[in-house]
N, C-alpha and C. Protein backbone atom coordinates (compact mmCIF):
# COMPACT_ATOMS: atom_id res chain seq x y z
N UNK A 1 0.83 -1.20 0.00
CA UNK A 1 0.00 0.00 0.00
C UNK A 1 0.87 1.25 0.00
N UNK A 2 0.06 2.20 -1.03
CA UNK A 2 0.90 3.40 -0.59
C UNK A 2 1.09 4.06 0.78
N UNK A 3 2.33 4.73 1.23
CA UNK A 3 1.82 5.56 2.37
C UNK A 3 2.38 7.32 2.13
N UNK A 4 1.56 7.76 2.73
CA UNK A 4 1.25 9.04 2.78
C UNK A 4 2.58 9.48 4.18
N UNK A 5 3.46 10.20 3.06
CA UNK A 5 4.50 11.32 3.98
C UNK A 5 4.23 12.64 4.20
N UNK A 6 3.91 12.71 5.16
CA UNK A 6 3.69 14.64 5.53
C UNK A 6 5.19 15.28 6.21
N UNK A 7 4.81 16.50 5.42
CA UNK A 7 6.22 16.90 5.94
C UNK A 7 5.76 18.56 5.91
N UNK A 8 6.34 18.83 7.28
CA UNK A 8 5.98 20.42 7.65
C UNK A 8 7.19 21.59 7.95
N UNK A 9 6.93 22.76 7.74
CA UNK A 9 8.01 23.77 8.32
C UNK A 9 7.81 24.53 9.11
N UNK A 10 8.79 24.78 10.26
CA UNK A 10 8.56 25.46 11.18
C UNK A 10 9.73 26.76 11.32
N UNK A 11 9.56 27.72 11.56
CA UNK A 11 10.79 28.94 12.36
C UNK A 11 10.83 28.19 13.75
N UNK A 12 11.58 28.30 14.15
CA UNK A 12 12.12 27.57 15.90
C UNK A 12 11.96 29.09 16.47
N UNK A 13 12.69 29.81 15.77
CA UNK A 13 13.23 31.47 16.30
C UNK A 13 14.55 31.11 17.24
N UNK A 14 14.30 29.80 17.75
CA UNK A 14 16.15 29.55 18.81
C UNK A 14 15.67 27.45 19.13
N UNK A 15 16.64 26.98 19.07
CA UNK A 15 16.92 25.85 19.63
C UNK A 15 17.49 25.65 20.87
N UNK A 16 18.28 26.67 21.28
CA UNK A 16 19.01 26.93 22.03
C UNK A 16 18.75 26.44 23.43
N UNK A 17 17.71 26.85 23.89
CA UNK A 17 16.66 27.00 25.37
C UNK A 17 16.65 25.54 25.21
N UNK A 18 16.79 25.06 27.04
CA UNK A 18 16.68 24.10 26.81
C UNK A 18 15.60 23.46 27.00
N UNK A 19 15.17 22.24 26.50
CA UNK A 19 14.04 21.66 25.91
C UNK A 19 13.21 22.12 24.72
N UNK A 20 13.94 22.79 23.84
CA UNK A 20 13.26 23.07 22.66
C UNK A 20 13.29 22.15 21.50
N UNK A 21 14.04 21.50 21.47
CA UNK A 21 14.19 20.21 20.69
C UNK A 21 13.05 19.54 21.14
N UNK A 22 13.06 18.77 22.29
CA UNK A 22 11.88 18.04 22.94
C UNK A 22 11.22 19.00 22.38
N UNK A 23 10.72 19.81 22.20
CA UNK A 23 9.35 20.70 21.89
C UNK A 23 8.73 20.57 20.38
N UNK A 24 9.79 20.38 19.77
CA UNK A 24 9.85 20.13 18.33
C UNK A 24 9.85 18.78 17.99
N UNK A 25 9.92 17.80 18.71
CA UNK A 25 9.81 16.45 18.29
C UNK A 25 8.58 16.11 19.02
N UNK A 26 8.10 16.62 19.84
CA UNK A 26 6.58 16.80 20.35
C UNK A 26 5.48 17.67 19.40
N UNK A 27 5.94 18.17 19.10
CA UNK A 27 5.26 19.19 17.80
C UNK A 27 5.11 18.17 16.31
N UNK A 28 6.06 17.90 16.39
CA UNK A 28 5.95 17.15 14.92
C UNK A 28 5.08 15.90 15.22
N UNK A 29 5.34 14.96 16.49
CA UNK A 29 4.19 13.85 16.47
C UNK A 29 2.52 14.42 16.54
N UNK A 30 2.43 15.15 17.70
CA UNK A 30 1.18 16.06 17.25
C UNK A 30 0.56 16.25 16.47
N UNK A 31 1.63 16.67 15.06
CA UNK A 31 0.72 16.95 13.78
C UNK A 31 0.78 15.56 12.73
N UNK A 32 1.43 14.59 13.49
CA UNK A 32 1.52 13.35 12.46
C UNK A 32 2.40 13.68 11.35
N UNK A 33 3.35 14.59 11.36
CA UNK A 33 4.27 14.59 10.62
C UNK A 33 5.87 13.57 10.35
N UNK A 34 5.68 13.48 9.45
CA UNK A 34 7.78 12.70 9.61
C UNK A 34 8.61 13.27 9.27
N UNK A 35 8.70 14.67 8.48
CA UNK A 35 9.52 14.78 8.17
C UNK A 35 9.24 16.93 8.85
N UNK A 36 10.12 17.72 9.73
CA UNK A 36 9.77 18.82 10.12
C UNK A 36 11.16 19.71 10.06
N UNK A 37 11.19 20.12 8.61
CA UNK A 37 11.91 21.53 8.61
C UNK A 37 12.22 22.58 8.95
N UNK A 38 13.29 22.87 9.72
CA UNK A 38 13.49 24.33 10.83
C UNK A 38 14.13 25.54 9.94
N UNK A 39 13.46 26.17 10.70
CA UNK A 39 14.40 27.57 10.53
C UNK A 39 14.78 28.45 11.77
N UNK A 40 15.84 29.29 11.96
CA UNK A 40 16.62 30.04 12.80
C UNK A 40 16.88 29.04 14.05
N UNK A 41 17.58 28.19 13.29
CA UNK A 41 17.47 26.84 14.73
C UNK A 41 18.84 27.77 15.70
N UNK A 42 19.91 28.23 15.03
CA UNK A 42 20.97 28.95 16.14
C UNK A 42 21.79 28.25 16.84
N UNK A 43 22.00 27.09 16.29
CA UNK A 43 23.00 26.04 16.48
C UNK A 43 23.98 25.91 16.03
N UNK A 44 25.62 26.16 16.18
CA UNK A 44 26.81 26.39 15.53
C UNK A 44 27.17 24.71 14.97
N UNK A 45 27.95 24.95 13.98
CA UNK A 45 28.57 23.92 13.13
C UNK A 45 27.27 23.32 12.77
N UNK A 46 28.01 21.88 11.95
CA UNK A 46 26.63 20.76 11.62
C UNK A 46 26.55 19.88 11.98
N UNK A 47 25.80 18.78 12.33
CA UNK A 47 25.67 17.57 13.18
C UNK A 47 24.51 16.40 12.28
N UNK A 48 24.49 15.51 12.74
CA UNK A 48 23.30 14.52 12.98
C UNK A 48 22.87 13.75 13.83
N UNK A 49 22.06 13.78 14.77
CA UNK A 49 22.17 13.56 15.84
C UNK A 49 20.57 13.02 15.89
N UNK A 50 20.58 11.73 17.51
CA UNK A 50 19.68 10.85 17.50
C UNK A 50 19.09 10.97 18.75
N UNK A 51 17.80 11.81 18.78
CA UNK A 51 16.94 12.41 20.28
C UNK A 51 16.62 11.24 20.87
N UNK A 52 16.24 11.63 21.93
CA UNK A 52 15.97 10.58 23.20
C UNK A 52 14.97 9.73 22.57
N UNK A 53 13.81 10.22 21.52
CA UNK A 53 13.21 9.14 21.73
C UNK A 53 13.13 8.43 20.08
N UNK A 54 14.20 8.76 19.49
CA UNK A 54 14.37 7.63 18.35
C UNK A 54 14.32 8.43 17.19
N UNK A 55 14.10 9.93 17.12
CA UNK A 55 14.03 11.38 15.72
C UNK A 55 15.53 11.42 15.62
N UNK A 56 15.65 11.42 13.87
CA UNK A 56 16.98 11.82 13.81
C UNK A 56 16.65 13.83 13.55
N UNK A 57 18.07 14.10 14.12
CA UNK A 57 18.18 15.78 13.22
C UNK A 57 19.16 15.59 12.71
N UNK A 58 18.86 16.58 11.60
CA UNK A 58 20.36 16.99 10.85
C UNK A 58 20.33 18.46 10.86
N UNK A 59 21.24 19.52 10.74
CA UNK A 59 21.19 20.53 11.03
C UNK A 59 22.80 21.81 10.75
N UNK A 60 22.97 22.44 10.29
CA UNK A 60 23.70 23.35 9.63
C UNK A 60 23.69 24.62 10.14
N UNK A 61 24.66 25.15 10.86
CA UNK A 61 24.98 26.52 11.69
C UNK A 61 25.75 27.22 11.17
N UNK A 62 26.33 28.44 12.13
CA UNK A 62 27.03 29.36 11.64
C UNK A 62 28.60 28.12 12.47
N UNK A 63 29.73 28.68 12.16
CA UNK A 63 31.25 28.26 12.58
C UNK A 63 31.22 28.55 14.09
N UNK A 64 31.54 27.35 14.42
CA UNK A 64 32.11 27.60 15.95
C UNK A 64 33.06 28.51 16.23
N UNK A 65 32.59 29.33 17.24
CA UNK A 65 33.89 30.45 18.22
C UNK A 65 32.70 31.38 17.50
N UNK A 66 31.88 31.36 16.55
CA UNK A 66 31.08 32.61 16.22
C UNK A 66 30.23 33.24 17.25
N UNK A 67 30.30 34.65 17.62
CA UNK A 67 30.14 35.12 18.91
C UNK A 67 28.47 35.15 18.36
N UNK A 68 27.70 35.41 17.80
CA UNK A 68 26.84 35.43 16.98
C UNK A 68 25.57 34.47 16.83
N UNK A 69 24.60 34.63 17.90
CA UNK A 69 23.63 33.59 17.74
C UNK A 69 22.54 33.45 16.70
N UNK A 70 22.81 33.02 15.64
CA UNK A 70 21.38 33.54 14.72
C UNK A 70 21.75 32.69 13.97
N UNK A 71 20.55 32.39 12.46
CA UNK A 71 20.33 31.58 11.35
C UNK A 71 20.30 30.20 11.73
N UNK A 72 20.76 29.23 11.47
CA UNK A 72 20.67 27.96 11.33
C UNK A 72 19.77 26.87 10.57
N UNK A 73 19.67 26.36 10.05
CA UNK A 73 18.42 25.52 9.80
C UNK A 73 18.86 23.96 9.42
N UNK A 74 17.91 23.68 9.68
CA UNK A 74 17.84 21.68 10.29
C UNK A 74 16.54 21.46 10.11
N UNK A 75 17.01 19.51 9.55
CA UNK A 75 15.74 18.96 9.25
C UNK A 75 15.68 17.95 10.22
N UNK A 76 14.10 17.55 11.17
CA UNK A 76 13.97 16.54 11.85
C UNK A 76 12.99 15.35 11.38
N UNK A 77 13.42 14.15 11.40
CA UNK A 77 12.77 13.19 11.25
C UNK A 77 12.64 12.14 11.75
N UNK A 78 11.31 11.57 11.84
CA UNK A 78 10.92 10.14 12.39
C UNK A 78 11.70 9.23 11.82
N UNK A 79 11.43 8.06 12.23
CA UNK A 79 12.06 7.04 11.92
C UNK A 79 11.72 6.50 10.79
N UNK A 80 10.61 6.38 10.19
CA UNK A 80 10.38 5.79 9.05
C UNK A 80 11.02 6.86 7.95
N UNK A 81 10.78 7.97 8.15
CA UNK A 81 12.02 9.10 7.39
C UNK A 81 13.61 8.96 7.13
N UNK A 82 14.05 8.52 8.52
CA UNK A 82 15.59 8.40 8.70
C UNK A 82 15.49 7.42 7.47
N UNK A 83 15.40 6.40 7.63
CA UNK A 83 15.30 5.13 7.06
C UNK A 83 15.38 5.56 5.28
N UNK A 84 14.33 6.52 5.05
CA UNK A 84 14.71 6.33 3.42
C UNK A 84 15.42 7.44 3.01
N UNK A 85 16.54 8.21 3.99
CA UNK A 85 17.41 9.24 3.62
C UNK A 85 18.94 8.60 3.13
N UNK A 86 18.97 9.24 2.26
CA UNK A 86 19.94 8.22 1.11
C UNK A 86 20.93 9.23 1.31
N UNK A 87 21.13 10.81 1.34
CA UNK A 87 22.07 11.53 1.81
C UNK A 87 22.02 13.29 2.04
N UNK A 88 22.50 14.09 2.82
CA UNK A 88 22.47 15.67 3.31
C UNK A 88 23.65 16.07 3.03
N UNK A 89 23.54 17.32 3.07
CA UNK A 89 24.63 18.21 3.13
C UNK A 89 24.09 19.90 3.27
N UNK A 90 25.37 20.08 4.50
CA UNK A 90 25.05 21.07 5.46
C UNK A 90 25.67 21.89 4.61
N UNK A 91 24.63 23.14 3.84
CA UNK A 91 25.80 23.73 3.05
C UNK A 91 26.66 25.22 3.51
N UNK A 92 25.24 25.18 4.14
CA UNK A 92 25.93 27.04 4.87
C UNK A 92 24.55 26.78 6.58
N UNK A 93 24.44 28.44 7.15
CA UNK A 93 24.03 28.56 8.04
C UNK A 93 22.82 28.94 7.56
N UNK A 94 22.25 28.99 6.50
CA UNK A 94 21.01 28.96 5.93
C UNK A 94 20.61 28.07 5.05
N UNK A 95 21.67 27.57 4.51
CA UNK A 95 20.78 26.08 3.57
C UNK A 95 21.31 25.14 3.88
N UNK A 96 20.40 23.99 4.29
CA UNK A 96 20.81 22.24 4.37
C UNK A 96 20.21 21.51 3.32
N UNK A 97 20.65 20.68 3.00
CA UNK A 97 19.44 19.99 1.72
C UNK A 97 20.13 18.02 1.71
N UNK A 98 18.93 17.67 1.88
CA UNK A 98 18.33 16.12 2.21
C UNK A 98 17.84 15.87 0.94
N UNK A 99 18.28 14.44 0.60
CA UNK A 99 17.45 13.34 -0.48
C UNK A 99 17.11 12.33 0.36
N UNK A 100 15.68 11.61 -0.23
CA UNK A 100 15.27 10.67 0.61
C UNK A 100 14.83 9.96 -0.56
N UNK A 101 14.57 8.74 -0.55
CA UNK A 101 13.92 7.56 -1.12
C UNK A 101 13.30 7.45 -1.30
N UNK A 102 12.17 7.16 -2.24
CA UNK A 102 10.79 6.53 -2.74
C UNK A 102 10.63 5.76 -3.48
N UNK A 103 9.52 4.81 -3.78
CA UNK A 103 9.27 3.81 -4.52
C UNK A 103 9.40 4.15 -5.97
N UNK A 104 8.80 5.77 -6.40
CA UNK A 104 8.48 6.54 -7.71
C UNK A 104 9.80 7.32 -7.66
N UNK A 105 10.09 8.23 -7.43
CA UNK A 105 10.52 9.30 -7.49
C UNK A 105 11.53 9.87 -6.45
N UNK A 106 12.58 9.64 -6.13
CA UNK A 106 12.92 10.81 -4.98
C UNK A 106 13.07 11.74 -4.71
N UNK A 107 12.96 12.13 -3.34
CA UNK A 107 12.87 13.87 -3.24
C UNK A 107 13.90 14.54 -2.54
N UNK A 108 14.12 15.63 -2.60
CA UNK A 108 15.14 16.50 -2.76
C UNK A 108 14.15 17.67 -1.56
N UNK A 109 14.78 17.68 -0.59
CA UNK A 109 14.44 18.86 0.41
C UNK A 109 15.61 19.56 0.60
N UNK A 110 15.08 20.96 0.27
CA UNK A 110 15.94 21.92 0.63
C UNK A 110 15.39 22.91 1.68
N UNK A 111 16.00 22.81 2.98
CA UNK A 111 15.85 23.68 3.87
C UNK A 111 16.08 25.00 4.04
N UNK A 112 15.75 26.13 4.15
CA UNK A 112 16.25 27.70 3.76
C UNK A 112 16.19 28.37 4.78
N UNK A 113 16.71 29.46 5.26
CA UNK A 113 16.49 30.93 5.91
C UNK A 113 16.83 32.02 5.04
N UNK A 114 16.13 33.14 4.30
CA UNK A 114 16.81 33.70 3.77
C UNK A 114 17.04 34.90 4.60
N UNK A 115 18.21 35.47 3.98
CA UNK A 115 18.18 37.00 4.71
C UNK A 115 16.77 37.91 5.20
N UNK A 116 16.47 38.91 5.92
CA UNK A 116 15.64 39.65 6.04
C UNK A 116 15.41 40.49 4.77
N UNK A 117 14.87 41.64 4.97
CA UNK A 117 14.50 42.40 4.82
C UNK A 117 15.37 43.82 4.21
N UNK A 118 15.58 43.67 6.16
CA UNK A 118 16.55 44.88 6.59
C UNK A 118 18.12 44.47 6.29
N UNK A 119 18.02 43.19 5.24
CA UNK A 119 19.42 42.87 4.98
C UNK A 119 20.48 43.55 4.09
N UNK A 120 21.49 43.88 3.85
CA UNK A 120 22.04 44.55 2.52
C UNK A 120 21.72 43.94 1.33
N UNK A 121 21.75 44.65 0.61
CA UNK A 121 21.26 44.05 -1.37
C UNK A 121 22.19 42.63 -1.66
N UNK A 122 23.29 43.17 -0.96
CA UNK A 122 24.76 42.04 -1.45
C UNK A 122 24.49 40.63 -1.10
N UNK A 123 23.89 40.27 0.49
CA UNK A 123 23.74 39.53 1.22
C UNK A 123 22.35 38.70 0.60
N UNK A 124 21.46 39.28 0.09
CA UNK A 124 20.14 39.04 -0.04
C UNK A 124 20.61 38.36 -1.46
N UNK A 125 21.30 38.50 -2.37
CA UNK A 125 21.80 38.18 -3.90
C UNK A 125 22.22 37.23 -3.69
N UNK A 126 23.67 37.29 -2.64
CA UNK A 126 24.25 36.14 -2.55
C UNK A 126 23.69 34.73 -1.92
N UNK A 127 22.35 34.54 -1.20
CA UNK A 127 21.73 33.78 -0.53
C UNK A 127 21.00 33.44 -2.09
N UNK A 128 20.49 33.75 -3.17
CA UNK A 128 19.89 33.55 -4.24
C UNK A 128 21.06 32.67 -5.43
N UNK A 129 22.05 33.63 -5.37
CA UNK A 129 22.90 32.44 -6.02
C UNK A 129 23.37 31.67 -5.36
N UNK A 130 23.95 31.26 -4.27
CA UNK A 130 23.96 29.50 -3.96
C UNK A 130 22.72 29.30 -3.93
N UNK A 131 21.61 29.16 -3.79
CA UNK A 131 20.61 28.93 -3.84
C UNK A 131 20.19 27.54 -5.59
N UNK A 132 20.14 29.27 -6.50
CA UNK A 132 20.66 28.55 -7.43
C UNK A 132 21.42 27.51 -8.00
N UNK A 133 22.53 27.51 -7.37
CA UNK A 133 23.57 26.66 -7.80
C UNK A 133 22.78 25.13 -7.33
N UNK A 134 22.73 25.48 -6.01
CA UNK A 134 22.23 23.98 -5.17
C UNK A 134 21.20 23.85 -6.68
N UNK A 135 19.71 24.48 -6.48
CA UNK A 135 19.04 23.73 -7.18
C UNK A 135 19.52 23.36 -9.04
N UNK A 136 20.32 23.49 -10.05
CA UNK A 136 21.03 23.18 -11.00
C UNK A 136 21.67 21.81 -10.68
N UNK A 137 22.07 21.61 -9.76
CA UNK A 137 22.85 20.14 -9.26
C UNK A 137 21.67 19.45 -9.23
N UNK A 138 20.48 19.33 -9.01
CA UNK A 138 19.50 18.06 -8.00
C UNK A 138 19.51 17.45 -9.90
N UNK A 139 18.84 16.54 -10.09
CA UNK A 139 18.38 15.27 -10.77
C UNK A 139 17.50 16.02 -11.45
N UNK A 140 16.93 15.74 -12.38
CA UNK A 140 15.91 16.22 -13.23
C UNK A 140 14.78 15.57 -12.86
N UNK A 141 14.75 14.38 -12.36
CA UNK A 141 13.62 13.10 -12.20
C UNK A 141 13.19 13.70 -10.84
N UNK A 142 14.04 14.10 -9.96
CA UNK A 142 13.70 14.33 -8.52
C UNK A 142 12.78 15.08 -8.17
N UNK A 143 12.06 14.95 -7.05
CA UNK A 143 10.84 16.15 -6.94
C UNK A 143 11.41 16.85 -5.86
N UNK A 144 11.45 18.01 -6.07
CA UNK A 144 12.21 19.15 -5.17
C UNK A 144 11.27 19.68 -4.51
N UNK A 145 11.04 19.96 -2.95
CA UNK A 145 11.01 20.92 -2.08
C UNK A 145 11.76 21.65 -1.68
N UNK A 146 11.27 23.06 -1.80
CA UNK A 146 12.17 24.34 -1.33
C UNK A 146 11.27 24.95 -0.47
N UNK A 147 11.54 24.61 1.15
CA UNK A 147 10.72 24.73 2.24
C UNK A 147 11.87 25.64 3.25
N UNK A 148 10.89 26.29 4.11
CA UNK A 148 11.68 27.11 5.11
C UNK A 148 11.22 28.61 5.10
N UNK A 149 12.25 29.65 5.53
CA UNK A 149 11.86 30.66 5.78
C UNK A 149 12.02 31.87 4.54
N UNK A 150 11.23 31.89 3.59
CA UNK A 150 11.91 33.07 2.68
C UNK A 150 12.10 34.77 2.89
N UNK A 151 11.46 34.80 4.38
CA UNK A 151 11.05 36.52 4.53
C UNK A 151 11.08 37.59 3.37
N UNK A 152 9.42 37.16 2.97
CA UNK A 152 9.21 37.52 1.67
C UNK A 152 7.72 37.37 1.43
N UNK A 153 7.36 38.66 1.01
CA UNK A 153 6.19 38.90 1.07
C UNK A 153 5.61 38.82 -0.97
N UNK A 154 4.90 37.88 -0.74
CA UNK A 154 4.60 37.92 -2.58
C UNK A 154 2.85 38.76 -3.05
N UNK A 155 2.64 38.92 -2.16
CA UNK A 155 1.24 39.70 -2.64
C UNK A 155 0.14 38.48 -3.46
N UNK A 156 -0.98 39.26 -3.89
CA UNK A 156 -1.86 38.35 -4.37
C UNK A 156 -1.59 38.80 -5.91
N UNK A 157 -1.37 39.42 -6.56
CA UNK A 157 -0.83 39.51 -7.89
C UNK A 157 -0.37 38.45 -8.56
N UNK A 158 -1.22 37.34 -9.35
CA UNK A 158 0.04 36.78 -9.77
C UNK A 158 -0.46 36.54 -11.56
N UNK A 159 -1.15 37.68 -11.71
CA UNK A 159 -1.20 38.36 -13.57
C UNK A 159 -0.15 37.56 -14.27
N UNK A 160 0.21 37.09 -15.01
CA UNK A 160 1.21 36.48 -15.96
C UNK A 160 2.05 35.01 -15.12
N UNK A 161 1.62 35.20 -13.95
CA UNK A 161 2.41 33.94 -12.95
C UNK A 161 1.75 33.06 -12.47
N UNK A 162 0.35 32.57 -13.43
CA UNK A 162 -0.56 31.38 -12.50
C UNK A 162 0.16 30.24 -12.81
N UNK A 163 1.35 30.04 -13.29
CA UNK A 163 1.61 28.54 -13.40
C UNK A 163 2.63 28.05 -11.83
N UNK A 164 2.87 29.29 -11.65
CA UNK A 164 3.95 28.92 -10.25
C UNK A 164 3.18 29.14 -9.12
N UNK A 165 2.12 30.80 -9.07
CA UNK A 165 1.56 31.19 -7.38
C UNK A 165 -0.17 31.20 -7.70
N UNK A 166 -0.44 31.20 -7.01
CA UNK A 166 -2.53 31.53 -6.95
C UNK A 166 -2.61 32.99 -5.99
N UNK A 167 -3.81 33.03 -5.59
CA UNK A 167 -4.30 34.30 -5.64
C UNK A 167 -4.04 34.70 -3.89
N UNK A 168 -3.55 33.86 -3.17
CA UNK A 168 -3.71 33.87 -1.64
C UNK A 168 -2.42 34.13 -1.22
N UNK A 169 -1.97 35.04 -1.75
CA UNK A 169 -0.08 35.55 -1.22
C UNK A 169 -0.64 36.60 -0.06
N UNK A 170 0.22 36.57 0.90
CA UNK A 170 0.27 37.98 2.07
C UNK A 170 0.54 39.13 1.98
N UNK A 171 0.00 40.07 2.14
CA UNK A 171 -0.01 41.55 1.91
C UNK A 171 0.85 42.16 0.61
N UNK A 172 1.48 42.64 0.81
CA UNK A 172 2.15 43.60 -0.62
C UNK A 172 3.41 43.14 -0.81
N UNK A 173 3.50 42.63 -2.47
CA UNK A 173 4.80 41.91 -2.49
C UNK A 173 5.81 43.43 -2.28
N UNK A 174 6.88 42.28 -1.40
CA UNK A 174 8.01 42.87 -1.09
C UNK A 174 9.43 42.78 -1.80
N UNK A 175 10.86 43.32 -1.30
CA UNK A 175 11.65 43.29 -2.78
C UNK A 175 11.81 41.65 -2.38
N UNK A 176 12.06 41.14 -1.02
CA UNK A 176 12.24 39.63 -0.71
C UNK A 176 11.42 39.16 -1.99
N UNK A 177 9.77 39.37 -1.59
CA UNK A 177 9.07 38.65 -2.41
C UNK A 177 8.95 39.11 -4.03
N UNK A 178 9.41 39.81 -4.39
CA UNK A 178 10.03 39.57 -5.83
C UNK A 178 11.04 38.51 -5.78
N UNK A 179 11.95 38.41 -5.34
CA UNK A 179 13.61 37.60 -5.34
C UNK A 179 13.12 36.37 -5.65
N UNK A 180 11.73 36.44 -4.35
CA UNK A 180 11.27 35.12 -4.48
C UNK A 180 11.09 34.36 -5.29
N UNK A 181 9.74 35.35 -5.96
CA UNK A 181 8.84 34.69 -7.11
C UNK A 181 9.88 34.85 -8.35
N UNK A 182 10.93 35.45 -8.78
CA UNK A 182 11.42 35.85 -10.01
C UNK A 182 12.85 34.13 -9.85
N UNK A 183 12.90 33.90 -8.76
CA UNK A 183 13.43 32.45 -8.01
C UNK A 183 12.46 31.27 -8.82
N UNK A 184 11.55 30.87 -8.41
CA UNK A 184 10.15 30.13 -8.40
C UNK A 184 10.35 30.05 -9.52
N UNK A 185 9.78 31.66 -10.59
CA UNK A 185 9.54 31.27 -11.92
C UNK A 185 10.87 30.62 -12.85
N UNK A 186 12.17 30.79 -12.29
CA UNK A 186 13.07 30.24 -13.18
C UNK A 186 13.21 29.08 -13.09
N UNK A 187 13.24 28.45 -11.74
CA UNK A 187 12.91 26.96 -11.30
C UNK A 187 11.78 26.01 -11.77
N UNK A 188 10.56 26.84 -12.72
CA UNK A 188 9.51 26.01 -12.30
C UNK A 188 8.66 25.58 -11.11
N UNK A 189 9.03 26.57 -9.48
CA UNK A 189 8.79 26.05 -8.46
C UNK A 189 7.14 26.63 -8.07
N UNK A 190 6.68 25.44 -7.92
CA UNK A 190 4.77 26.42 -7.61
C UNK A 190 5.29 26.94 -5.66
N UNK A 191 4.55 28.29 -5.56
CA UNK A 191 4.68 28.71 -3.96
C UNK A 191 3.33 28.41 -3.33
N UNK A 192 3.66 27.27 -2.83
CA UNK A 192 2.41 26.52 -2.32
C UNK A 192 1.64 27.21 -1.38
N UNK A 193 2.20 27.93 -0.44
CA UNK A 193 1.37 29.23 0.35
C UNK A 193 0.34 29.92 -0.68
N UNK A 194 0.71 30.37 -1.40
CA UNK A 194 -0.29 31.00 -2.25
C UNK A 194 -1.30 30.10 -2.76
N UNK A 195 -1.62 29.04 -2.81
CA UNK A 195 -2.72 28.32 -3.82
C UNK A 195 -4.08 28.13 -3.35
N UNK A 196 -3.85 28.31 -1.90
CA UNK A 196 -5.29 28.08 -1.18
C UNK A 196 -5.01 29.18 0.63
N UNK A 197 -6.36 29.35 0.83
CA UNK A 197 -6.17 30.56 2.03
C UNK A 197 -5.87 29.33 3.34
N UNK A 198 -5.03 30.29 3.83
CA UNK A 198 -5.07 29.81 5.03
C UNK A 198 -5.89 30.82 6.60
N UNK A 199 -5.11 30.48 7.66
CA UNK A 199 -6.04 31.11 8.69
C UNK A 199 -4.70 32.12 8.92
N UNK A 200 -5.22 33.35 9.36
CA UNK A 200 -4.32 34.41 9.86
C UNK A 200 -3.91 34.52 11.13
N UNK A 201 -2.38 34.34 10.98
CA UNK A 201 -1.32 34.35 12.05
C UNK A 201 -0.78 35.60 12.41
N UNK A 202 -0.19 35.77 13.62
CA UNK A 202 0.67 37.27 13.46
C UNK A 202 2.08 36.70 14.32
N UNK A 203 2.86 38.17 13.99
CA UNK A 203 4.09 37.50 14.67
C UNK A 203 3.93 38.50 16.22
N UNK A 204 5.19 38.00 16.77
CA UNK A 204 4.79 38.58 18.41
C UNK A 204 4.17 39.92 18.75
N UNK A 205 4.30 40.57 17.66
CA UNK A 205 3.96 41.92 18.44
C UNK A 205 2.27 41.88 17.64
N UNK A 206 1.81 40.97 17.58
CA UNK A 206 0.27 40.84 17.26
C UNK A 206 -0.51 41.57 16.82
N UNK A 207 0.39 42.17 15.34
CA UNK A 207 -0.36 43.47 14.58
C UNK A 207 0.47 42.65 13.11
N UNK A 208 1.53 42.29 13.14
CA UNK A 208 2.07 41.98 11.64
C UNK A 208 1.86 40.41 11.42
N UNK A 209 1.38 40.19 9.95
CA UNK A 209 0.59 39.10 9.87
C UNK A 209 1.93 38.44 8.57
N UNK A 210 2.39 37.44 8.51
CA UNK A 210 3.22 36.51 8.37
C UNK A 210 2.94 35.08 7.74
């Protein structure tokens, strides 16, 4: 029989605190997920490592001795996940990217944080070309996810772009969310946020919606 893999993304905002891992491998059974993509995990160097109760992580930081707590991102998975991961690589403190196994097709997860906002032009470019590069390497056959944090706002506009976004983007595209979508459309990548509404979230200060 077939089985059905769900796989979700989360911002952590810090791993750090302790028991936040436990929090996140409690989070992911909750939602019946196996496979749960982080962002700003804030964990130096890269690892793979096997939680108390049987989740592997894998996970990609900034360099040790870095005085600097921020970015990171890591993928966690159940066990039936571990099992059909064929291989990762931690490439920077914002991208990790996982292949896993399937009967049809395998898939290609790429984990992200991109720069902000308030980032320089230089920084925000350069997170787009490795970006690039990574996705040019994957398989042609492979089915790619590009999951994680893009801080990037794409608007509901998507006039000349229904083959990649639908009509349910968040507030007013931003220059992020150009980078984004002008990303997407060269890839072929649909931005699955946009295709159907969801319920409205805000971030802490409970006025900006995300």
């Amino acid at each position: 029989m077939k089985r059905i893999t769900k796989i979700g993304i989360w911002n952590a905002r810090t791993l750090r605190e302790s028991g936040r891992l436990r929090q996140a491998v409690a989070c992911m059974k909750s939602y019946g997920l196996n496979i749960l993509g982080m962002s700003e995990v804030r964990w130096s160097e890269f690892r793979k490592m096997t939680t108390h109760d049987g989740a592997t992580f894998i996970y990609s930081g900034r360099p040790e001795g870095d005085n600097v707590s921020r970015e990171g991102v890591g993928i966690l998975m159940d066990k039936a996940a571990k099992r059909s991961l064929i291989e990762w690589h931690p490439v920077s403190a914002r991208i990790i990217v996982a292949r896993f196994k399937t009967t049809i097709r395998n898939i290609v997860m790429i984990q992200c944080y991109a720069p902000t906002a308030a980032a320089e032009d230089v920084e925000r470019q350069e997170f787009y070309v490795q970006l690039n590069e990574i996705l040019k390497k994957q398989k042609k056959k492979d089915i790619i996810i590009l999951g994680g944090d893009l801080n990037a706002k794409v608007g509901q506009d998507n006039v000349g772009l229904e083959h990649i976004m639908g009509r349910h983007g968040l507030g007013k595209k931003n220059e992020n969310g150009q980078l984004s979508v002008d990303f997407c459309a060269s890839h072929d990548l649909v931005i699955g946020r946009t295709i159907f509404p969801h319920k409205d979230c805000h971030s802490p200060d409970h006025k900006t919606e995300n």
